[in-house]
N, C-alpha and C. Protein backbone atom coordinates (compact mmCIF):
# COMPACT_ATOMS: atom_id res chain seq x y z
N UNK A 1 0.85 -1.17 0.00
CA UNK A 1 0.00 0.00 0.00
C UNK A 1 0.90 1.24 0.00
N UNK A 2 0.67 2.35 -0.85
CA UNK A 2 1.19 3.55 -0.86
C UNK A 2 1.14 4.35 0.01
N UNK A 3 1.96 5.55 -0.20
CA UNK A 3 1.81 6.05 1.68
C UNK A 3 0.12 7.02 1.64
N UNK A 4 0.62 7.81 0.18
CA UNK A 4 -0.46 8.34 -0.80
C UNK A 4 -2.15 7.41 -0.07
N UNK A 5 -2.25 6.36 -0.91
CA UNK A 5 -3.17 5.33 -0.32
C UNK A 5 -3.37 5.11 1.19
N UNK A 6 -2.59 5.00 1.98
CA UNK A 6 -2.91 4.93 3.61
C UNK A 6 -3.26 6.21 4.07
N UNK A 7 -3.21 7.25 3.13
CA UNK A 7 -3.19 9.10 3.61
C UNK A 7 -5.04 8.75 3.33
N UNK A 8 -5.29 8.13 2.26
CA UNK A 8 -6.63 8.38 2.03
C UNK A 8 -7.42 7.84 2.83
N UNK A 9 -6.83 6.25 2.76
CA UNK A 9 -7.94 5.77 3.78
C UNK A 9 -8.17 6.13 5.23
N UNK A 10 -7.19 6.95 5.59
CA UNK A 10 -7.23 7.09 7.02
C UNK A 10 -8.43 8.20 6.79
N UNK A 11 -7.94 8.87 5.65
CA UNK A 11 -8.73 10.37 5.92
C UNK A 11 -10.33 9.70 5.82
N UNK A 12 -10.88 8.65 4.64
CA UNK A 12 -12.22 7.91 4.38
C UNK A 12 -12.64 7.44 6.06
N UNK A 13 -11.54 7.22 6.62
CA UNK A 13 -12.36 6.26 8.09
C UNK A 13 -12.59 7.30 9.05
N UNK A 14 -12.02 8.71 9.01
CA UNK A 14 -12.43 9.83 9.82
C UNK A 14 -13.40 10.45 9.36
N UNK A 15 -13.77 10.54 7.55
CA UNK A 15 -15.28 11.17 7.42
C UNK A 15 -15.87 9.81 7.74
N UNK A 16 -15.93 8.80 7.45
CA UNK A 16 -17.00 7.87 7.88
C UNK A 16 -17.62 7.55 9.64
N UNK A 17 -16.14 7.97 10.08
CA UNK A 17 -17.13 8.09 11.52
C UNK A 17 -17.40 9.48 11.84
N UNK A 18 -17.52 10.56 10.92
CA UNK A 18 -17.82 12.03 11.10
C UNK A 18 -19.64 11.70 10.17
N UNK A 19 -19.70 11.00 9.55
CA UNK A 19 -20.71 10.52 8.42
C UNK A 19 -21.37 10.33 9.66
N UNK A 20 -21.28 9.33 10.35
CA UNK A 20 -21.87 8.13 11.50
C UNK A 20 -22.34 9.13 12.45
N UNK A 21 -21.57 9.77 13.27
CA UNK A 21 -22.11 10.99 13.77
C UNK A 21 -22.99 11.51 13.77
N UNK A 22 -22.85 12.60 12.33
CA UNK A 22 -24.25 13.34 12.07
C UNK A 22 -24.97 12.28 11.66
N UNK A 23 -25.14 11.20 10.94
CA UNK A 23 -26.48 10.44 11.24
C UNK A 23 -27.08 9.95 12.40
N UNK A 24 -26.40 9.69 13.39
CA UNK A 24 -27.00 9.73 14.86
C UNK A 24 -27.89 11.01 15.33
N UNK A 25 -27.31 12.24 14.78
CA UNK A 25 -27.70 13.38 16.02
C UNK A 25 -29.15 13.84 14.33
N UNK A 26 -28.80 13.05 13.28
CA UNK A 26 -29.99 13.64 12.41
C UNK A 26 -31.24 12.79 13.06
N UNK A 27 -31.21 11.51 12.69
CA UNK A 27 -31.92 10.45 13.71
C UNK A 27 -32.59 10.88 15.03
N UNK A 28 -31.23 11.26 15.73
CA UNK A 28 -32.39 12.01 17.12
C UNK A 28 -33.09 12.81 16.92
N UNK A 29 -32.55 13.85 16.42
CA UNK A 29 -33.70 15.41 15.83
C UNK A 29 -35.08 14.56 15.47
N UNK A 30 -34.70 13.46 14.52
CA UNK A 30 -36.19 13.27 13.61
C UNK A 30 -37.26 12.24 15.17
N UNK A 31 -36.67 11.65 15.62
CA UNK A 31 -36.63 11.14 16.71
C UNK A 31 -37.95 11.78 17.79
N UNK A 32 -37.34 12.81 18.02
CA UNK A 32 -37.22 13.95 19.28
C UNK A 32 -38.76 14.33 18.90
N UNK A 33 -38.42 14.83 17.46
CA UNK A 33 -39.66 15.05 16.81
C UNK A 33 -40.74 14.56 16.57
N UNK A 34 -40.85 13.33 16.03
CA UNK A 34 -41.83 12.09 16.32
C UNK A 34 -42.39 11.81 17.23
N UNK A 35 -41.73 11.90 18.66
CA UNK A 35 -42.23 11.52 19.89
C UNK A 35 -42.03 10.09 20.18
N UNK A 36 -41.25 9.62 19.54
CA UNK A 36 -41.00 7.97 19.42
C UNK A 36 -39.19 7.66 20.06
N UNK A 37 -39.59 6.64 21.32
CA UNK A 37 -38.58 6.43 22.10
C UNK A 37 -37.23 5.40 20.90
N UNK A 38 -36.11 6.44 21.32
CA UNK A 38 -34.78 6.09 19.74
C UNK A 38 -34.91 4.29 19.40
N UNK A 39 -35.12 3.56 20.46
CA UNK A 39 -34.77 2.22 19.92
C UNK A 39 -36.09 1.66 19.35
N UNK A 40 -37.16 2.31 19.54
CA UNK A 40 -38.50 1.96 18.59
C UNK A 40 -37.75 2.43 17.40
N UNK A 41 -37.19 3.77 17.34
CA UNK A 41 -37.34 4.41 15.91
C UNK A 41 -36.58 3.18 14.56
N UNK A 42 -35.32 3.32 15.59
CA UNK A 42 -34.04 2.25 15.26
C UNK A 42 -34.15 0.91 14.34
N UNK A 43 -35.94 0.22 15.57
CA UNK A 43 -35.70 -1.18 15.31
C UNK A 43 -36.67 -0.91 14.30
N UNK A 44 -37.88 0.01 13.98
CA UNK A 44 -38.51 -0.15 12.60
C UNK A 44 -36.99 0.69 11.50
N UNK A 45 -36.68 1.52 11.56
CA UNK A 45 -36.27 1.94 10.79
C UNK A 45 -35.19 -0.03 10.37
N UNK A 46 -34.82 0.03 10.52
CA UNK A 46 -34.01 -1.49 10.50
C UNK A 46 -35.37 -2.46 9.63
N UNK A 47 -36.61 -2.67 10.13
CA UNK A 47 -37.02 -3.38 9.59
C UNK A 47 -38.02 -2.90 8.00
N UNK A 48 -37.78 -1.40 8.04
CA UNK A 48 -37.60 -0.71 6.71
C UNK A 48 -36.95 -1.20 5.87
N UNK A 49 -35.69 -1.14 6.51
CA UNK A 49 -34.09 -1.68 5.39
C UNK A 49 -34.63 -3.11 5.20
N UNK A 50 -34.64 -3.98 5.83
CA UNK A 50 -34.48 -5.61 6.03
C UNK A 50 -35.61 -6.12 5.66
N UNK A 51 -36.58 -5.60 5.49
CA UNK A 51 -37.96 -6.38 5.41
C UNK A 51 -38.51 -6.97 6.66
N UNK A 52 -39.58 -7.27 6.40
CA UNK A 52 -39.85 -8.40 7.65
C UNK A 52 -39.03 -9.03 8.45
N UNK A 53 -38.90 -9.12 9.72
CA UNK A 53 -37.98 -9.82 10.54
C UNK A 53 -39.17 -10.31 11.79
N UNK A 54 -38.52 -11.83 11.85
CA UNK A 54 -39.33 -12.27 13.46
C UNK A 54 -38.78 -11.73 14.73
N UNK A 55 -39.49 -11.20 15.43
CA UNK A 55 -39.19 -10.91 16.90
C UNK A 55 -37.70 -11.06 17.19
N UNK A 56 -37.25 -12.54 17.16
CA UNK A 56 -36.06 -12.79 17.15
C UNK A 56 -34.79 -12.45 16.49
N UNK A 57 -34.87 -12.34 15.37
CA UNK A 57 -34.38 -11.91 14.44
C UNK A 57 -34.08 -10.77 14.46
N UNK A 58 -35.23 -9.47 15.01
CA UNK A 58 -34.73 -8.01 15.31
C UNK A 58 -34.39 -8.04 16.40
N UNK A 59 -34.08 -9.14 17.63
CA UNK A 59 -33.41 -8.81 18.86
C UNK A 59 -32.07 -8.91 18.48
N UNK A 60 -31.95 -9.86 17.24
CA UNK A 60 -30.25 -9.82 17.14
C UNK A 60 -29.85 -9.13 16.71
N UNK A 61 -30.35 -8.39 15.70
CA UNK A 61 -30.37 -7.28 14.95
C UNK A 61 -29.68 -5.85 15.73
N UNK A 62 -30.47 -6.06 16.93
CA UNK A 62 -30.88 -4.38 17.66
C UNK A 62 -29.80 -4.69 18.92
N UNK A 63 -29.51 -6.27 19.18
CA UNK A 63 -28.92 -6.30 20.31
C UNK A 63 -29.99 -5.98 21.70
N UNK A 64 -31.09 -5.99 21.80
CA UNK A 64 -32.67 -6.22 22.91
C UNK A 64 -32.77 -7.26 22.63
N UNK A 65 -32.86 -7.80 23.72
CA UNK A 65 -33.48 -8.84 24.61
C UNK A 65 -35.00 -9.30 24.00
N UNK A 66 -35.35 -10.35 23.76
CA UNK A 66 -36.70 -11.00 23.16
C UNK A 66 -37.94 -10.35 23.81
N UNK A 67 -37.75 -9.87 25.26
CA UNK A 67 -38.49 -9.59 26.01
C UNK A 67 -38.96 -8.09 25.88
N UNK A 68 -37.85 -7.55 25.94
CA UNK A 68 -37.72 -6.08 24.87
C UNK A 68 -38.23 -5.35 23.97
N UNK A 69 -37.98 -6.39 23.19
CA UNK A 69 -38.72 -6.77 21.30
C UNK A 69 -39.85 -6.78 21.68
N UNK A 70 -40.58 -7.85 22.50
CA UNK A 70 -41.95 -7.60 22.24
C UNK A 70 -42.75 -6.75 22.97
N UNK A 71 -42.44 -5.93 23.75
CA UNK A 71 -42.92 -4.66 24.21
C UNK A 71 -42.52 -4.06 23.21
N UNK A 72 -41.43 -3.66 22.58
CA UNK A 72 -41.48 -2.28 21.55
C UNK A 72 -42.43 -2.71 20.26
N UNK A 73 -42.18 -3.97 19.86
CA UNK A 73 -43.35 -4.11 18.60
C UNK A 73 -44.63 -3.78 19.31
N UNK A 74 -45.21 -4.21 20.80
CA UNK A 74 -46.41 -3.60 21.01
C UNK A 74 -47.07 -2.33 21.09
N UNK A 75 -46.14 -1.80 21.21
CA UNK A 75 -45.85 -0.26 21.21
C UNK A 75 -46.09 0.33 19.93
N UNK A 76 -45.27 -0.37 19.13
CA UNK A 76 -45.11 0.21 17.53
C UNK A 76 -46.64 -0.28 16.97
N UNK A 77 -46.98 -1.06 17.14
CA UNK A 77 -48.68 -1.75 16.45
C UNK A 77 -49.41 -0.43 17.19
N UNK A 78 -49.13 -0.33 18.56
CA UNK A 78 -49.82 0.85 19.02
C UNK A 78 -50.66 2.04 18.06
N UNK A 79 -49.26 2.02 18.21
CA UNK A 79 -49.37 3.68 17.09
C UNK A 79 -48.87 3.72 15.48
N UNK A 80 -49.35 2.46 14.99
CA UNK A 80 -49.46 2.37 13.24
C UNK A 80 -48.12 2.36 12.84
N UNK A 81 -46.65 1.39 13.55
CA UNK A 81 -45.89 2.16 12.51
C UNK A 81 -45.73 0.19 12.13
N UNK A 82 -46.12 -0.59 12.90
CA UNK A 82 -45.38 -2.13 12.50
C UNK A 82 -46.83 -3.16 12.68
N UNK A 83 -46.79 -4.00 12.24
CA UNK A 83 -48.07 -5.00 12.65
C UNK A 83 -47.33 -6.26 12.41
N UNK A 84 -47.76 -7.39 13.50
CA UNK A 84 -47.30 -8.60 13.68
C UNK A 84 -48.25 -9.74 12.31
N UNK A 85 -47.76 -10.48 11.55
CA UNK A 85 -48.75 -11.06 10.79
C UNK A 85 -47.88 -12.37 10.69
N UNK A 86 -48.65 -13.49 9.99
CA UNK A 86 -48.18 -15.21 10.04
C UNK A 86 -46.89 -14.77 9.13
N UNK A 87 -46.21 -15.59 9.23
CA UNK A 87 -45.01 -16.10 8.11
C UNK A 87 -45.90 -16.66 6.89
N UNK A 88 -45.44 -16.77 5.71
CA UNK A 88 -46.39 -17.17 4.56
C UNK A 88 -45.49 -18.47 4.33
N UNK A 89 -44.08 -18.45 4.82
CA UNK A 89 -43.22 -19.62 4.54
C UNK A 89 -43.62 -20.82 6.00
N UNK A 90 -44.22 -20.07 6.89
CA UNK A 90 -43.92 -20.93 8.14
C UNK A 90 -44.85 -20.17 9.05
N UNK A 91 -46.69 -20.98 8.57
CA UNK A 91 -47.32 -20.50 9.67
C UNK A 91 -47.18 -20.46 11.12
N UNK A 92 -46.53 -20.88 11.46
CA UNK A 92 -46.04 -21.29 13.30
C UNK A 92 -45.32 -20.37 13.77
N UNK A 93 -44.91 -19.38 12.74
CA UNK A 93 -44.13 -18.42 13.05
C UNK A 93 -44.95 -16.71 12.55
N UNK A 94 -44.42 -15.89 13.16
CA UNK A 94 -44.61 -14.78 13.15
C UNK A 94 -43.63 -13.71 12.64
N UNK A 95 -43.97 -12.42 11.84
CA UNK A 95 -42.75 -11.81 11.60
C UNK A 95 -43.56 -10.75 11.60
N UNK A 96 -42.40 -9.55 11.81
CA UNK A 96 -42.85 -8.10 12.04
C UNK A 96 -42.81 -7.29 11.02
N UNK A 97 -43.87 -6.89 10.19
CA UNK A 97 -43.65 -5.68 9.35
C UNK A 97 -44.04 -4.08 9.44
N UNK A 98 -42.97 -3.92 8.80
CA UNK A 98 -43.19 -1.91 9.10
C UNK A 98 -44.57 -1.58 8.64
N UNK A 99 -44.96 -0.67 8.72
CA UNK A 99 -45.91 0.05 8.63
C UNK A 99 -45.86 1.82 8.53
N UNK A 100 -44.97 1.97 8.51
CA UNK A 100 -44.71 3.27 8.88
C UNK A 100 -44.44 4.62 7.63
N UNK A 101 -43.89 3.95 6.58
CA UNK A 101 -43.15 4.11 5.76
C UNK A 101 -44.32 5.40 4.90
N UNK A 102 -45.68 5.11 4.82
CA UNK A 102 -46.38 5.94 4.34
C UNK A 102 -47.04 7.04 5.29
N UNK A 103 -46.76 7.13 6.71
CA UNK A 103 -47.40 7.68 7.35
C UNK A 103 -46.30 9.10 7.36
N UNK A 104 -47.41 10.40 7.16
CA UNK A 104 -47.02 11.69 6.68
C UNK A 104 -45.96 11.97 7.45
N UNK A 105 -46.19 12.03 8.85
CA UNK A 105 -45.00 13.33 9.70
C UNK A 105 -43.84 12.18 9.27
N UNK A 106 -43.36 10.81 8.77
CA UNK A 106 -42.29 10.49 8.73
C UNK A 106 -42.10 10.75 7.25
N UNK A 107 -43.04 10.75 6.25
CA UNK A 107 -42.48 11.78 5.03
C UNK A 107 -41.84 13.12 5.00
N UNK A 108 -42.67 13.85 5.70
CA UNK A 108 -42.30 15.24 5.98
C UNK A 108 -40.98 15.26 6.65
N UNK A 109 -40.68 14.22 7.64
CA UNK A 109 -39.02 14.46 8.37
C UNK A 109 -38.18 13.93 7.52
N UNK A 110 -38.29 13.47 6.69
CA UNK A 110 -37.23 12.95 5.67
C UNK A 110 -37.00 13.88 4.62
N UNK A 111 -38.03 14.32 4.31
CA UNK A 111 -38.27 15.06 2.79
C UNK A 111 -36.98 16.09 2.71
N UNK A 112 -36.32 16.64 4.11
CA UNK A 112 -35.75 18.10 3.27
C UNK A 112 -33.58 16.83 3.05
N UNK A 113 -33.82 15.92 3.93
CA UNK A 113 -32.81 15.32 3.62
C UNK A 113 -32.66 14.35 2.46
N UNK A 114 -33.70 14.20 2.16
CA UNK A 114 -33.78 13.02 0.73
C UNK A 114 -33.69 13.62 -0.06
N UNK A 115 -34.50 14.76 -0.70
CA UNK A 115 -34.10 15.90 -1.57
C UNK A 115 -32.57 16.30 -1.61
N UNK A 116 -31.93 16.52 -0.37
CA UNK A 116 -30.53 17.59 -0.57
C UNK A 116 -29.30 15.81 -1.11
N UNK A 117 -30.10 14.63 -0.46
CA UNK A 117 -28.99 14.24 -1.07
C UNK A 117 -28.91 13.87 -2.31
N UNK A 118 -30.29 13.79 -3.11
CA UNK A 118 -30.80 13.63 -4.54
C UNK A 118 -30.14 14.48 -5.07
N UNK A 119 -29.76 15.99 -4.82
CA UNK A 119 -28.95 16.92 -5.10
C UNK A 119 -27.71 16.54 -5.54
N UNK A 120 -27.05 15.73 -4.05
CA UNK A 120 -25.45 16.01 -4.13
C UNK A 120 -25.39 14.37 -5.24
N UNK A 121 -26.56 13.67 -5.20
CA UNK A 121 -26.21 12.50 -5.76
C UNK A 121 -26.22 12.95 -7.94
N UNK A 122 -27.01 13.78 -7.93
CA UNK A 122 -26.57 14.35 -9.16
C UNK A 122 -25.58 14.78 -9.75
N UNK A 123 -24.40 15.28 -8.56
CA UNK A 123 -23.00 15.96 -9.07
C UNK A 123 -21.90 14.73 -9.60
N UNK A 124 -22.79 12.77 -9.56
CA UNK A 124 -21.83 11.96 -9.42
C UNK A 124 -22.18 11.61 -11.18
N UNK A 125 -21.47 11.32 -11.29
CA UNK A 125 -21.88 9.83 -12.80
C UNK A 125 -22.34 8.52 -12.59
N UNK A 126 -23.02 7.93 -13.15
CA UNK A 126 -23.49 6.67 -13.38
C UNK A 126 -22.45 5.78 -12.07
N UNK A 127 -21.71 5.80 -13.20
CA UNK A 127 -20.43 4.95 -12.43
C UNK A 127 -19.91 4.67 -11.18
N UNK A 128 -19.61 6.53 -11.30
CA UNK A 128 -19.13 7.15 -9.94
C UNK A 128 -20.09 6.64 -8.63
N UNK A 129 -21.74 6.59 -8.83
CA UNK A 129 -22.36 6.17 -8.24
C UNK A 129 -22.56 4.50 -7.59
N UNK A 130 -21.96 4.26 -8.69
CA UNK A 130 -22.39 2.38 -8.65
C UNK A 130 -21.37 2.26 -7.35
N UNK A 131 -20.24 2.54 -7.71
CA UNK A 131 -18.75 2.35 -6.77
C UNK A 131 -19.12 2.79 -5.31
N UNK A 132 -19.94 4.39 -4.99
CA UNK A 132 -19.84 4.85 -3.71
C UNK A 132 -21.64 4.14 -3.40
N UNK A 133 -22.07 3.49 -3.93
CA UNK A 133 -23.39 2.46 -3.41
C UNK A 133 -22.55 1.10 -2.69
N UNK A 134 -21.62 1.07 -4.18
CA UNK A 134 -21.04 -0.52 -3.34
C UNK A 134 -20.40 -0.70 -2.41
N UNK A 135 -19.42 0.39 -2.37
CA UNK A 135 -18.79 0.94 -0.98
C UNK A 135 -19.67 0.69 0.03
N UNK A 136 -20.74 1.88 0.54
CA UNK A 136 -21.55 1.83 0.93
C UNK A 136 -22.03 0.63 1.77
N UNK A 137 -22.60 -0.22 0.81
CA UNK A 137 -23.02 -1.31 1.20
C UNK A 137 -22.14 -2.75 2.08
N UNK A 138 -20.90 -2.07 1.28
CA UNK A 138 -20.24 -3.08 1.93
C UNK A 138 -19.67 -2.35 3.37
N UNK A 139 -19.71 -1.50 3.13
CA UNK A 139 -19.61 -0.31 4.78
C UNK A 139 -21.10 -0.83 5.99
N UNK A 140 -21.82 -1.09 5.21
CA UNK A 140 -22.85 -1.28 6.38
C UNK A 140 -22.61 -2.65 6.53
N UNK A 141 -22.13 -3.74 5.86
CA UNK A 141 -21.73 -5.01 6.13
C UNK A 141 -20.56 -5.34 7.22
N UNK A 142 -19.45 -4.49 7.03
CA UNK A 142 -18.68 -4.61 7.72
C UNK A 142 -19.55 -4.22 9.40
N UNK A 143 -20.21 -2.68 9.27
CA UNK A 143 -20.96 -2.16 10.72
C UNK A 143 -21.84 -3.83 11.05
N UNK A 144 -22.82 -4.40 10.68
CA UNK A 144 -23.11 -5.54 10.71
C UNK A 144 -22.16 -6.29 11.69
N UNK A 145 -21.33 -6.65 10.97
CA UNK A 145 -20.27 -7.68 11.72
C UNK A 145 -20.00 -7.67 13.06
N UNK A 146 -19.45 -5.95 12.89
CA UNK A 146 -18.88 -5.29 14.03
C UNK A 146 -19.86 -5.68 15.24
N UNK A 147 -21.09 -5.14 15.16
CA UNK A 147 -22.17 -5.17 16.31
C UNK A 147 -22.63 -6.69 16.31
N UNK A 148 -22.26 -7.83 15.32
CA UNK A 148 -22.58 -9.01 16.08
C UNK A 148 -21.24 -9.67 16.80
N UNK A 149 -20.35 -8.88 17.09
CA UNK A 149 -19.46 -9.59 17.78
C UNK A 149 -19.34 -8.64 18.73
N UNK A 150 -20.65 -7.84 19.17
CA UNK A 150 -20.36 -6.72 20.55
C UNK A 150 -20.83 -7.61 21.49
């Protein structure tokens, strides 16, 4: 590796945990705002990304306790953002889906950040894009890892 090359990546792993950051304290704002306690927000927002997940499945996910899980999904059915329904692969089982995704005040808290990055995602090329998605993705794979061996 070049010294050039180790200059960069160091500098990539200080915006990425400067990245990580402000997505925490954006999260709380939207959070704060909602009125929704952070690890409800967390574990639907997660089952946004992931699809359906059983109870179990988002305790490993979230790192909560089974017991946990099913107070916050009761919570979340509460107030329209998740509903519990059969497995279609495995009636005996149960899995949790979002619900949330169309409901307004969480359009409206997204809207002025989805827009600005639709913005900055225009200044890229095709290409340029494919590479900082795959990155990306493989950035949240590695975070993955990390938190199942916490």
């Amino acid at each position: 590796m070049s010294n050039n090359q180790n200059i960069a990546i160091n500098q990539l792993t200080a915006l990425l945990r400067g990245f990580g950051s402000r997505s925490i304290l954006h999260q709380q704002a939207i959070v704060q705002s909602l009125g929704i306690p952070a690890n409800d927000y967390i574990s639907i927002d997660l089952l946004n990304e992931l699809g359906p997940l059983t109870a179990g499945e988002l305790a490993d996910k979230t790192g909560l306790s089974t017991g946990t899980i099913t107070a916050l999904i009761d919570r979340l059915e509460k107030i329209g953002y998740a509903r519990r329904e059969k497995d279609p692969n495995d009636r005996r089982r149960v899995i949790i889906v979002p619900t949330y995704e169309d409901k307004e005040e969480i359009k409206k808290a997204y809207q002025p950040l989805d827009m600005a990055m639709q913005q900055l995602g225009q200044e890229y090329s095709e290409k340029e894009l494919q590479i900082i998605n795959q990155f990306l993705s493989q950035a949240v794979s590695v975070l993955d890892k990390q938190l199942q061996t916490k």
